[in-house]
N, C-alpha and C. Protein backbone atom coordinates (compact mmCIF):
# COMPACT_ATOMS: atom_id res chain seq x y z
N UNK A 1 129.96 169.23 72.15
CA UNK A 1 129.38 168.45 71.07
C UNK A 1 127.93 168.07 71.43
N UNK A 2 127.38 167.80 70.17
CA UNK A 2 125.82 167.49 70.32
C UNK A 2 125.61 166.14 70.12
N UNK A 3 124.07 165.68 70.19
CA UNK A 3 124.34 164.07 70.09
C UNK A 3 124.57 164.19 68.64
N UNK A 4 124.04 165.22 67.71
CA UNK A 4 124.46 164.89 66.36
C UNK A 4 125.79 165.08 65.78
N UNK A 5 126.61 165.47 67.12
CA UNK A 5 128.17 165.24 66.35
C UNK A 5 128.46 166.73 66.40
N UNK A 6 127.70 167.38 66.25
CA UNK A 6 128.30 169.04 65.52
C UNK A 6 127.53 169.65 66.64
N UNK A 7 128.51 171.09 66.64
CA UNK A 7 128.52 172.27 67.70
C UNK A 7 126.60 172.94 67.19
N UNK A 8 125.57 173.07 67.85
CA UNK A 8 124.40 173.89 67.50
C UNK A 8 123.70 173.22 66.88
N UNK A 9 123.29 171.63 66.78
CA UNK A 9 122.76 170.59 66.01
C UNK A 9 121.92 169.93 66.74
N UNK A 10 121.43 170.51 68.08
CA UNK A 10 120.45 170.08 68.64
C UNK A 10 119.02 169.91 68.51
N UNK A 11 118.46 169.05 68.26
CA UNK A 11 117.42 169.21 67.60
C UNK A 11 116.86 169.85 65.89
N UNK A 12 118.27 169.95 65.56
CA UNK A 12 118.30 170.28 63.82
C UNK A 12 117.40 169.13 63.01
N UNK A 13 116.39 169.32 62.09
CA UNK A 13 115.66 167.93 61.41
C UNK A 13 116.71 167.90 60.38
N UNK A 14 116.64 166.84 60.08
CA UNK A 14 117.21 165.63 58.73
C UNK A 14 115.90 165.19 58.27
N UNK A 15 116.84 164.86 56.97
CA UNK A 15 115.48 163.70 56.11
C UNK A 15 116.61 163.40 55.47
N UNK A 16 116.58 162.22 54.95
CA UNK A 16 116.61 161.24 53.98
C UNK A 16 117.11 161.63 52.70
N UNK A 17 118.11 161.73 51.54
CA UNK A 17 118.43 162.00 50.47
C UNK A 17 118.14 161.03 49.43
N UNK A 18 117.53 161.32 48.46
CA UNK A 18 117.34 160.07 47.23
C UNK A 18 118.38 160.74 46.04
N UNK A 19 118.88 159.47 45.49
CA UNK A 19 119.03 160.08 43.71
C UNK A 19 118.54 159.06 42.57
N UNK A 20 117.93 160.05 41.67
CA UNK A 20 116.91 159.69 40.53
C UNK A 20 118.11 159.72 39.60
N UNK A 21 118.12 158.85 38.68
CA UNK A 21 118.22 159.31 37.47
C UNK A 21 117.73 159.33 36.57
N UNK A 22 117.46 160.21 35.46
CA UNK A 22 116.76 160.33 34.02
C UNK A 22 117.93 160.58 32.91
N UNK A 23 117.48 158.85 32.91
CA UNK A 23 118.52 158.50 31.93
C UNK A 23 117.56 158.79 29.96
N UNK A 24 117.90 159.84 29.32
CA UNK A 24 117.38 160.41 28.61
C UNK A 24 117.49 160.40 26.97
N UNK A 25 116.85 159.84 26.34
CA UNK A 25 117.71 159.55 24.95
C UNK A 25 116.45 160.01 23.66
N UNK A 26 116.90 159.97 22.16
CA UNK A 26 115.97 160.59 21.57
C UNK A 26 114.93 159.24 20.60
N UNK A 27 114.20 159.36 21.18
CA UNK A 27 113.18 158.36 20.73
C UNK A 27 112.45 158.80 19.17
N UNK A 28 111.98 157.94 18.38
CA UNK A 28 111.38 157.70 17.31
C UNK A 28 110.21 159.21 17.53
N UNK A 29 109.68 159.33 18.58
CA UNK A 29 108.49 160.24 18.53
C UNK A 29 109.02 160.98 19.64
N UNK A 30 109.98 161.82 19.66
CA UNK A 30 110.50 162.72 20.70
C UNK A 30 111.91 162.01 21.89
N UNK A 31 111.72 162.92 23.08
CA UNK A 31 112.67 162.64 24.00
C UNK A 31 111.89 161.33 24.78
N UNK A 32 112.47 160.06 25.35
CA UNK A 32 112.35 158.72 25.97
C UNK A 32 112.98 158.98 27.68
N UNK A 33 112.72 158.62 28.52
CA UNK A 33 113.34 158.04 29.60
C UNK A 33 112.81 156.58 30.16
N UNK A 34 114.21 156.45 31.01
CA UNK A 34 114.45 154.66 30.58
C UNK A 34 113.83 154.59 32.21
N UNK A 35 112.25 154.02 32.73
CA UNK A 35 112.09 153.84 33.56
C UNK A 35 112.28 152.38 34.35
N UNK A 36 112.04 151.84 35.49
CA UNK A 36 112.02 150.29 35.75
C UNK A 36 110.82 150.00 36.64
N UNK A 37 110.33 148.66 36.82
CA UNK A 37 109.39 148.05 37.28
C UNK A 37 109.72 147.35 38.53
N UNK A 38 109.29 147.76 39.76
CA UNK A 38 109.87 147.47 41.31
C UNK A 38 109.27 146.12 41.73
N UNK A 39 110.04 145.76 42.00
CA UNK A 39 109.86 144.01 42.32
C UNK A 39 110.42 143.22 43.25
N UNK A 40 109.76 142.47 43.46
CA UNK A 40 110.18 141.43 45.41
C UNK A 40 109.42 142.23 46.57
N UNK A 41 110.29 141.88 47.22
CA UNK A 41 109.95 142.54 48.74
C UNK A 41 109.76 143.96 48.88
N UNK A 42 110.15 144.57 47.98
CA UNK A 42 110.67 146.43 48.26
C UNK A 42 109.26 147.30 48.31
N UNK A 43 109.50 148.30 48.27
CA UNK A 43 108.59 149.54 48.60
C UNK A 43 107.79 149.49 47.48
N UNK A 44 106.41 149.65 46.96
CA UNK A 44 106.27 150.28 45.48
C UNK A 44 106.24 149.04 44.50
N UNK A 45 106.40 147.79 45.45
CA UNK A 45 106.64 146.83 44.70
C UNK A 45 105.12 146.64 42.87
N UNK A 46 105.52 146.33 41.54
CA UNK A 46 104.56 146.71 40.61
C UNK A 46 104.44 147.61 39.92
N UNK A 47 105.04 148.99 40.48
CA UNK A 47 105.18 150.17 39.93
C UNK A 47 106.35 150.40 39.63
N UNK A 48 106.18 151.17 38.60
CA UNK A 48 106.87 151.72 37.56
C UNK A 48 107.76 153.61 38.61
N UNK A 49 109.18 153.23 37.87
CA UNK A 49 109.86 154.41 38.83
C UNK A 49 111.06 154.53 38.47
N UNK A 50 111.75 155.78 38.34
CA UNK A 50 113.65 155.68 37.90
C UNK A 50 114.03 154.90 38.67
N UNK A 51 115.42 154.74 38.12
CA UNK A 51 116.04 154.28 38.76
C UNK A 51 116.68 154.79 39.79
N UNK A 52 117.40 154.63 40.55
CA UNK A 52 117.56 155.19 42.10
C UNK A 52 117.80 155.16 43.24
N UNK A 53 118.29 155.65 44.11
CA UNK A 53 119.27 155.05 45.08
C UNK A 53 118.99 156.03 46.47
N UNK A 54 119.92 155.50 47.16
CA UNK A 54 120.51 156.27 48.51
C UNK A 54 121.92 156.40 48.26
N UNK A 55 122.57 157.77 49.37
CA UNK A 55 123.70 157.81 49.10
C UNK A 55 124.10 156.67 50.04
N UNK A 56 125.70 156.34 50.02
CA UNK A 56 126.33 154.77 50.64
C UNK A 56 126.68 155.51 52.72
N UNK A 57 126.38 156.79 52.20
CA UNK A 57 127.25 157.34 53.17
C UNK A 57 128.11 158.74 52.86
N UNK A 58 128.56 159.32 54.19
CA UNK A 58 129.16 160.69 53.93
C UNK A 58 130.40 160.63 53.17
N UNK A 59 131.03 159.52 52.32
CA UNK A 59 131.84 159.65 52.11
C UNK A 59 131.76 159.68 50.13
N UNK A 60 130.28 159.71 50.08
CA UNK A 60 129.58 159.51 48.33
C UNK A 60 128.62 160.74 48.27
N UNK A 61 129.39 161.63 47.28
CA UNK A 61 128.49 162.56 46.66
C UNK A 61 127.14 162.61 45.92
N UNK A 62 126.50 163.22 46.02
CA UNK A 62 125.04 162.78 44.98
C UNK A 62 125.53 162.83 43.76
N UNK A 63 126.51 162.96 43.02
CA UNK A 63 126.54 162.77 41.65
C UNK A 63 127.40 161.23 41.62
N UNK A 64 128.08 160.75 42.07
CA UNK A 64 128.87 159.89 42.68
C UNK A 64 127.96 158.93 42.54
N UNK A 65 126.50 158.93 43.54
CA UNK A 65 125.45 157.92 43.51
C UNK A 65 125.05 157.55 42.79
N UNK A 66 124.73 158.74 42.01
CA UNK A 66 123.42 158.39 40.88
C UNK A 66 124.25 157.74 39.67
N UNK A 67 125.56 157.97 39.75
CA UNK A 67 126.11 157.07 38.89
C UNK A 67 126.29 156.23 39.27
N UNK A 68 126.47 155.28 40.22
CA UNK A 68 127.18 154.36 41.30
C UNK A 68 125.39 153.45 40.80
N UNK A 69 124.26 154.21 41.20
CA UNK A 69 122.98 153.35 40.92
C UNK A 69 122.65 152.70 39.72
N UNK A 70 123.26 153.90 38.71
CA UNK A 70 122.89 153.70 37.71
C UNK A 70 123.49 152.06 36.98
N UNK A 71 125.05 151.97 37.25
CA UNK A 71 125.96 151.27 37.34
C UNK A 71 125.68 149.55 37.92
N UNK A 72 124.67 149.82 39.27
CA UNK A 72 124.47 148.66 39.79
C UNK A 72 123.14 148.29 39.29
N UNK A 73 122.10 149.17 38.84
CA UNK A 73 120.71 148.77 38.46
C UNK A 73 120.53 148.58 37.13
N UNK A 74 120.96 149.38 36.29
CA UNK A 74 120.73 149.25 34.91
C UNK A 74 121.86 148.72 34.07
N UNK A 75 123.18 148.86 34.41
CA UNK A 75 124.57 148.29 34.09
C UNK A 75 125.08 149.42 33.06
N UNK A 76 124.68 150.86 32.96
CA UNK A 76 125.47 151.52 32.36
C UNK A 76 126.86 152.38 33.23
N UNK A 77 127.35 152.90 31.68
CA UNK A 77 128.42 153.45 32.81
C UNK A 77 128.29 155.09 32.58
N UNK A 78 128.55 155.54 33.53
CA UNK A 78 128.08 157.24 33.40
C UNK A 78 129.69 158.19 33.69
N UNK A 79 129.91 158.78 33.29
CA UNK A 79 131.32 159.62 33.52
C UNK A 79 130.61 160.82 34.30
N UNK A 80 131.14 161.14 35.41
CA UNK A 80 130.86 162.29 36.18
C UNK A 80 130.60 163.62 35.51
N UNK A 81 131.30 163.71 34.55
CA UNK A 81 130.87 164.90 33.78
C UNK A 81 129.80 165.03 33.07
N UNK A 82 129.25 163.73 32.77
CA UNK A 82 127.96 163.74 31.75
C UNK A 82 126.59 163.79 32.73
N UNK A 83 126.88 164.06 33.82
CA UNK A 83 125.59 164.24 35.18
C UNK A 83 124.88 165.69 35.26
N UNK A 84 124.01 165.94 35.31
CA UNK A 84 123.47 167.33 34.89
C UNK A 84 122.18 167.82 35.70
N UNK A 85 121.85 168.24 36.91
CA UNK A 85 121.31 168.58 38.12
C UNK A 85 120.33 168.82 37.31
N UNK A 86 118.57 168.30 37.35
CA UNK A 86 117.31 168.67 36.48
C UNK A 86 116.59 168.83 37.31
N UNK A 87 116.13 168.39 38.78
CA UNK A 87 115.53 168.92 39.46
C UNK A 87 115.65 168.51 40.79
N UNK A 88 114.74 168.83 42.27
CA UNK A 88 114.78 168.86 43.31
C UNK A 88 113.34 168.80 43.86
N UNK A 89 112.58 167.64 44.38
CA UNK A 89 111.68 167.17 45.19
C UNK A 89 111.75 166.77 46.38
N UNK A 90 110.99 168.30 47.00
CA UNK A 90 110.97 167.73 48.63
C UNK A 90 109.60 166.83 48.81
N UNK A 91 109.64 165.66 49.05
CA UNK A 91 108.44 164.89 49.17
C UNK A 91 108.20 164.12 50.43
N UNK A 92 106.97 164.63 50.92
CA UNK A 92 105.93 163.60 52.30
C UNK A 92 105.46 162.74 51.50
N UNK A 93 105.77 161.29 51.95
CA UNK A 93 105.04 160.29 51.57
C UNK A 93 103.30 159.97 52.50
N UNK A 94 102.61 158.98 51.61
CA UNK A 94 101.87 159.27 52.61
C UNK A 94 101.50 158.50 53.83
N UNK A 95 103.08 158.00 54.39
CA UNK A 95 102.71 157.44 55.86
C UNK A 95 103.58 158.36 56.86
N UNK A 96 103.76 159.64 56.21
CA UNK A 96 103.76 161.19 56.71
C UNK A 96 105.76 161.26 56.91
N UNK A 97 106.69 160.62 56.40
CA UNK A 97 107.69 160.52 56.39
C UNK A 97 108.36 161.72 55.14
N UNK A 98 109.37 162.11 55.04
CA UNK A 98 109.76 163.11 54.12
C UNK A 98 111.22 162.61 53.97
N UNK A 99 111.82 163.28 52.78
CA UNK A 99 112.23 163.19 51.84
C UNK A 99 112.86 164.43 51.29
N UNK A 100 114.19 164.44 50.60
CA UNK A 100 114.13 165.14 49.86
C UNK A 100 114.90 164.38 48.84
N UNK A 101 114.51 164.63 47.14
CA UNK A 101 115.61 163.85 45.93
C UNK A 101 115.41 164.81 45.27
N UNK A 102 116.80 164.37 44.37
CA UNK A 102 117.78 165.07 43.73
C UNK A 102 117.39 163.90 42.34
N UNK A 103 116.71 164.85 41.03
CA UNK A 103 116.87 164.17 40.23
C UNK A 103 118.03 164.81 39.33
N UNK A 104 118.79 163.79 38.64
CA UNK A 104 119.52 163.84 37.71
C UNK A 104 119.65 163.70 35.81
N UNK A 105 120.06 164.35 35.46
CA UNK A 105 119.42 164.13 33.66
C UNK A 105 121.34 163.52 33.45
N UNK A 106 120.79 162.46 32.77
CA UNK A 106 122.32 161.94 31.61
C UNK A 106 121.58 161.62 30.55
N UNK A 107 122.09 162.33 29.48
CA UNK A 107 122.11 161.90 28.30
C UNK A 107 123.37 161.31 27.44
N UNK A 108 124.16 161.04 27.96
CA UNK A 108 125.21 160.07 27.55
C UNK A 108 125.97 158.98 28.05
N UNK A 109 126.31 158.01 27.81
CA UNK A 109 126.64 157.04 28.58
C UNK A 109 126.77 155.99 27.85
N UNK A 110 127.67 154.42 28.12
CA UNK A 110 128.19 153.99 27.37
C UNK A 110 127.01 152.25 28.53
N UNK A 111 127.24 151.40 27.16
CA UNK A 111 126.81 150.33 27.32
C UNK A 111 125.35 150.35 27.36
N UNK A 112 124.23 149.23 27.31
CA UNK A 112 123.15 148.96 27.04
C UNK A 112 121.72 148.51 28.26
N UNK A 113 121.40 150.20 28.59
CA UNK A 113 120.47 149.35 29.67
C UNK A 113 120.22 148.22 30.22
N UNK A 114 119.77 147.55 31.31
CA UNK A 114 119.04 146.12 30.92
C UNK A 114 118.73 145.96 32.75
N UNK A 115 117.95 144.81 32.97
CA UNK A 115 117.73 144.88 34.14
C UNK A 115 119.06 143.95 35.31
N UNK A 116 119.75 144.61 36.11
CA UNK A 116 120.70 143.89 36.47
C UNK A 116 120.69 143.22 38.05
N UNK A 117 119.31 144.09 38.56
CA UNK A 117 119.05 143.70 39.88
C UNK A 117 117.71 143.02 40.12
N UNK A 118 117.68 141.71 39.97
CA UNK A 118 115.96 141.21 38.88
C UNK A 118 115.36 140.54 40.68
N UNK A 119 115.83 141.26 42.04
CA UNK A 119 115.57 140.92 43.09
C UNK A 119 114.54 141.78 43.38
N UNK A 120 114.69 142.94 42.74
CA UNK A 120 113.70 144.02 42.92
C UNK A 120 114.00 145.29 41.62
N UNK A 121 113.97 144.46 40.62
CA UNK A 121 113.31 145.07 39.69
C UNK A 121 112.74 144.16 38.03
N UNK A 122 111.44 143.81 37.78
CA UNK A 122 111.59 142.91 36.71
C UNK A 122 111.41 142.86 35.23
N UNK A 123 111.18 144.69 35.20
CA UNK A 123 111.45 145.13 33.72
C UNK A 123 111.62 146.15 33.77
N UNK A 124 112.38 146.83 32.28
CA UNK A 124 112.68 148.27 32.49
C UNK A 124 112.01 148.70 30.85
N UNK A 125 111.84 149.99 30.61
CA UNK A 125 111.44 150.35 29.49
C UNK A 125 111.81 151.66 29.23
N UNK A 126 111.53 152.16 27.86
CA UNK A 126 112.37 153.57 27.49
C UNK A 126 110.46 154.62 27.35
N UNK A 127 109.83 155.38 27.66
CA UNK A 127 108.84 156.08 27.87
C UNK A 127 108.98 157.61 27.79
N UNK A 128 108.10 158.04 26.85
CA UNK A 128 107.86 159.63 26.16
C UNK A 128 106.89 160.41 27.51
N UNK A 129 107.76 161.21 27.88
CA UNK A 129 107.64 161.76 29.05
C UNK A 129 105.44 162.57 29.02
N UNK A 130 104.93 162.23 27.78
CA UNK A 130 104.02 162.67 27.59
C UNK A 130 102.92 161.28 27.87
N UNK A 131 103.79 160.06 28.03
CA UNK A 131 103.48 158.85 27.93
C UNK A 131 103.91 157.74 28.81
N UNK A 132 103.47 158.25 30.15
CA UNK A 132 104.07 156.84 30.97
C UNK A 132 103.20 156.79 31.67
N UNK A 133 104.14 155.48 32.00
CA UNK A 133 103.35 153.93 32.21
C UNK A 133 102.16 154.24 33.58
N UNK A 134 101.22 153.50 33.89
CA UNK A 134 100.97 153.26 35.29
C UNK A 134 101.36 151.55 35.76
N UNK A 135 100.98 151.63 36.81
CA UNK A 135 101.29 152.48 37.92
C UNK A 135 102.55 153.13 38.14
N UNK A 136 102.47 154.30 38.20
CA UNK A 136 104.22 154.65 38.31
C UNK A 136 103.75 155.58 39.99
N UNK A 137 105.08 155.62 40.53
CA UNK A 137 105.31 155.82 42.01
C UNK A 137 105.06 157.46 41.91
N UNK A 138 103.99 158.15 42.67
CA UNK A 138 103.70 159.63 42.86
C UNK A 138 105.07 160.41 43.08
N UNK A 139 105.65 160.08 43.67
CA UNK A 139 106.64 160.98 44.00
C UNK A 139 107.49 161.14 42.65
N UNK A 140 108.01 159.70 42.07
CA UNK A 140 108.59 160.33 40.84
C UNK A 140 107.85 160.54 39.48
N UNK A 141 106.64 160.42 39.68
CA UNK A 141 105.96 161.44 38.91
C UNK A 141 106.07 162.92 38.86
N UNK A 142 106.03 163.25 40.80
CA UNK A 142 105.92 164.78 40.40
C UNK A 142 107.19 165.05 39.62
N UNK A 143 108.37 164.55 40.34
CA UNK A 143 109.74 164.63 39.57
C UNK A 143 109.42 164.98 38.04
N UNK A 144 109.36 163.82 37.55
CA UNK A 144 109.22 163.72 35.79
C UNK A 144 108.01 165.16 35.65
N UNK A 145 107.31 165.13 36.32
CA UNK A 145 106.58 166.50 35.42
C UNK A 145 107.14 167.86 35.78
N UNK A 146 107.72 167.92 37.11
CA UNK A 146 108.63 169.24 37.17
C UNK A 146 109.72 169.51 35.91
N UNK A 147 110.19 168.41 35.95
CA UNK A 147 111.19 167.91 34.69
C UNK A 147 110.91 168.19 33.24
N UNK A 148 109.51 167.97 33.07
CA UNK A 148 108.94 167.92 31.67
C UNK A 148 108.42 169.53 31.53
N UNK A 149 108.30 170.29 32.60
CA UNK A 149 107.52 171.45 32.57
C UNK A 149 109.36 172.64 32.80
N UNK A 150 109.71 171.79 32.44
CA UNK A 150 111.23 172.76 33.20
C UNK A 150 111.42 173.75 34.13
N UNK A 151 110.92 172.89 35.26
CA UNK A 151 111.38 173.40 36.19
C UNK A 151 112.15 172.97 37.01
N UNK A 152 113.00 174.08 38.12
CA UNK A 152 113.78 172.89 38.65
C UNK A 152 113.56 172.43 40.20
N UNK A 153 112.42 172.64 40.13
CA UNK A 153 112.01 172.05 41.68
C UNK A 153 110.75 171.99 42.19
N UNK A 154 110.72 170.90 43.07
CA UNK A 154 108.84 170.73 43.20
C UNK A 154 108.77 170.31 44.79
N UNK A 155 107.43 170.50 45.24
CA UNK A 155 107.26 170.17 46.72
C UNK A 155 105.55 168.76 46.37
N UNK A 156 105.77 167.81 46.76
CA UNK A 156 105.17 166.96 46.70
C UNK A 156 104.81 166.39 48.15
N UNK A 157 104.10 167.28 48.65
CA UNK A 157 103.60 166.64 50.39
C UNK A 157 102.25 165.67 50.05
N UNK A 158 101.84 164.80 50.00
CA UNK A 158 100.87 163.54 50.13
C UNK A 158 100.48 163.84 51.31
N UNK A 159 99.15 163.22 51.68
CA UNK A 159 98.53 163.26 52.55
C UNK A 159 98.24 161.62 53.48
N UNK A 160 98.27 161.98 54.30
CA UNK A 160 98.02 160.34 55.42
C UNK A 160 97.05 159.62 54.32
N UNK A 161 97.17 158.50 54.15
CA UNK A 161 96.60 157.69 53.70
C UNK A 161 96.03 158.08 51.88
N UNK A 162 96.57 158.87 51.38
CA UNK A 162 96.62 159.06 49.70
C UNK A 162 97.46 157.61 49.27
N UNK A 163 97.41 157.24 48.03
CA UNK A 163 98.01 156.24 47.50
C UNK A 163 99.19 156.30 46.61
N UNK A 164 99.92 155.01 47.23
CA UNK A 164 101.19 155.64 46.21
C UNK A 164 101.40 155.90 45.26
N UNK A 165 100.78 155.18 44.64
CA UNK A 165 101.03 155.63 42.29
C UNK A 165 100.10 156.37 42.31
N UNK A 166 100.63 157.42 41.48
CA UNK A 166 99.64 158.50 40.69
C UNK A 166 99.00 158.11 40.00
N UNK A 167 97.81 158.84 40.36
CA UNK A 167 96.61 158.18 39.50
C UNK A 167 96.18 159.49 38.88
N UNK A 168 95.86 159.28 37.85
CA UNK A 168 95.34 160.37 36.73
C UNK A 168 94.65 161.02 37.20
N UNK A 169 93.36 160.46 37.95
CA UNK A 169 91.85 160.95 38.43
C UNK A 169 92.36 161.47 39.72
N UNK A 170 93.21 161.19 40.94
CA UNK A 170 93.72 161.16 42.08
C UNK A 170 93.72 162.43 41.97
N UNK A 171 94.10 162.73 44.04
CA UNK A 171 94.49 163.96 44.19
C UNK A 171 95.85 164.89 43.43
N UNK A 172 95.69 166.16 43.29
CA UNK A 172 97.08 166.69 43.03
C UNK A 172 97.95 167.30 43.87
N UNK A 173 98.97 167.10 44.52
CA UNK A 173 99.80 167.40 45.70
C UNK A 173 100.85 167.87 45.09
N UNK A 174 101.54 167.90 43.76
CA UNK A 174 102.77 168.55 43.19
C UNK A 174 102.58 170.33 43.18
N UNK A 175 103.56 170.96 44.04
CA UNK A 175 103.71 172.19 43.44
C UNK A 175 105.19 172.49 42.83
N UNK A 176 104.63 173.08 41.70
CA UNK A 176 106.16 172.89 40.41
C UNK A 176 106.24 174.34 40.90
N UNK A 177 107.50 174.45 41.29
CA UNK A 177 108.02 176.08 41.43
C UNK A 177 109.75 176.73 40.47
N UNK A 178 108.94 177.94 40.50
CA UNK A 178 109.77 178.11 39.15
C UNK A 178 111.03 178.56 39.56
N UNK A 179 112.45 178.70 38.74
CA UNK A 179 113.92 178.67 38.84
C UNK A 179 114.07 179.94 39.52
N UNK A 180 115.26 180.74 39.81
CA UNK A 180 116.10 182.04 39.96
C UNK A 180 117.35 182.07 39.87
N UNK A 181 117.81 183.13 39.69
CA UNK A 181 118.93 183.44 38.89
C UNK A 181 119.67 184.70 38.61
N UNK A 182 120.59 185.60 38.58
CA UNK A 182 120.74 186.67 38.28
C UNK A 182 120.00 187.30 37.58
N UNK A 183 119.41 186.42 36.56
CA UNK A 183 118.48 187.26 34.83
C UNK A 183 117.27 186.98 35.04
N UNK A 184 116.83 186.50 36.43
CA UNK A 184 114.99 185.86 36.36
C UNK A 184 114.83 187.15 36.70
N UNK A 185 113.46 187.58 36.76
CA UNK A 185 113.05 188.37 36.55
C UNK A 185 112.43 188.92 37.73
């Protein structure tokens, strides 16, 4: 055995798993997602960002989570079947730490948004993916625009000392890379 437990795991890297969700509904002027506003002590604190989690442990699936987050942050309830894999961001933050998340699309679900964890989060809002907010957190920006550009996966490496919310004018560090499949081409 290795110190990581498993036979050939010596020196194997890890990172970190996130889950997003894009909780997705049809707005007056197109498709909406329901973002929230990070608040208290936490990371990002001011900015705008899904909602979102860590898994609890090896014993919680990423679809498991993102409903489990969704559940504790926003107070809806999500049925495992209505969870729908939209994309995949490997992301360096920029105090050079990495990442990889798993965003999620639900478009169905029962009960009424609202903010349920007001320790660190102090508003939430529904936003036209052509139309959000600042400051919102770079990383799930690139998310939302891999998302909006349909694709299903993006590499978002930041650089030492870049800033966390995307800024319009700011550098661009998202590369949106495109799907495969038996029929791609």
């Amino acid at each position: 055995m290795t110190a990581a437990g498993h036979p050939g795991a010596v020196g194997r890297y890890t990172l970190p798993v996130d889950v997003h969700l894009i909780l997705r509904r049809d707005g007056e002027r197109g498709p909406e997602v329901l973002l929230s506003r990070r608040a208290g002590r936490v990371y990002a604190a001011g900015m705008w960002h899904l909602p979102s989690g860590h898994l609890d442990g090896p014993h919680e699936d990423v679809v498991e989570a993102v409903v489990r987050e969704a559940r504790e942050e926003t107070g809806v309830l999500i049925a495992l079947g209505d969870v729908a894999s939209a994309v995949t961001v490997h992301h360096r933050g920029p105090r050079g730490h990495a990442r990889l998340g798993l965003f999620f699309e639900v478009r169905r679900w029962a009960g009424a948004p609202a903010v349920r964890e007001p320790e660190v989060c102090d508003a939430m809002g529904w936003y036209r993916l052509d139309d959000l907010p600042e400051p919102i957190i770079a990383y799930c920006r690139a998310g939302l625009d891999a998302y909006a550009a349909g694709r299903p996966a993006a590499v978002h490496f930041q650089h030492l000392g870049d800033p966390i919310p995307h800024r319009p004018d700011g550098p661009r560090r998202t590369r949106l890379l495109n799907g495969a499949g038996p029929d791609s081409p």
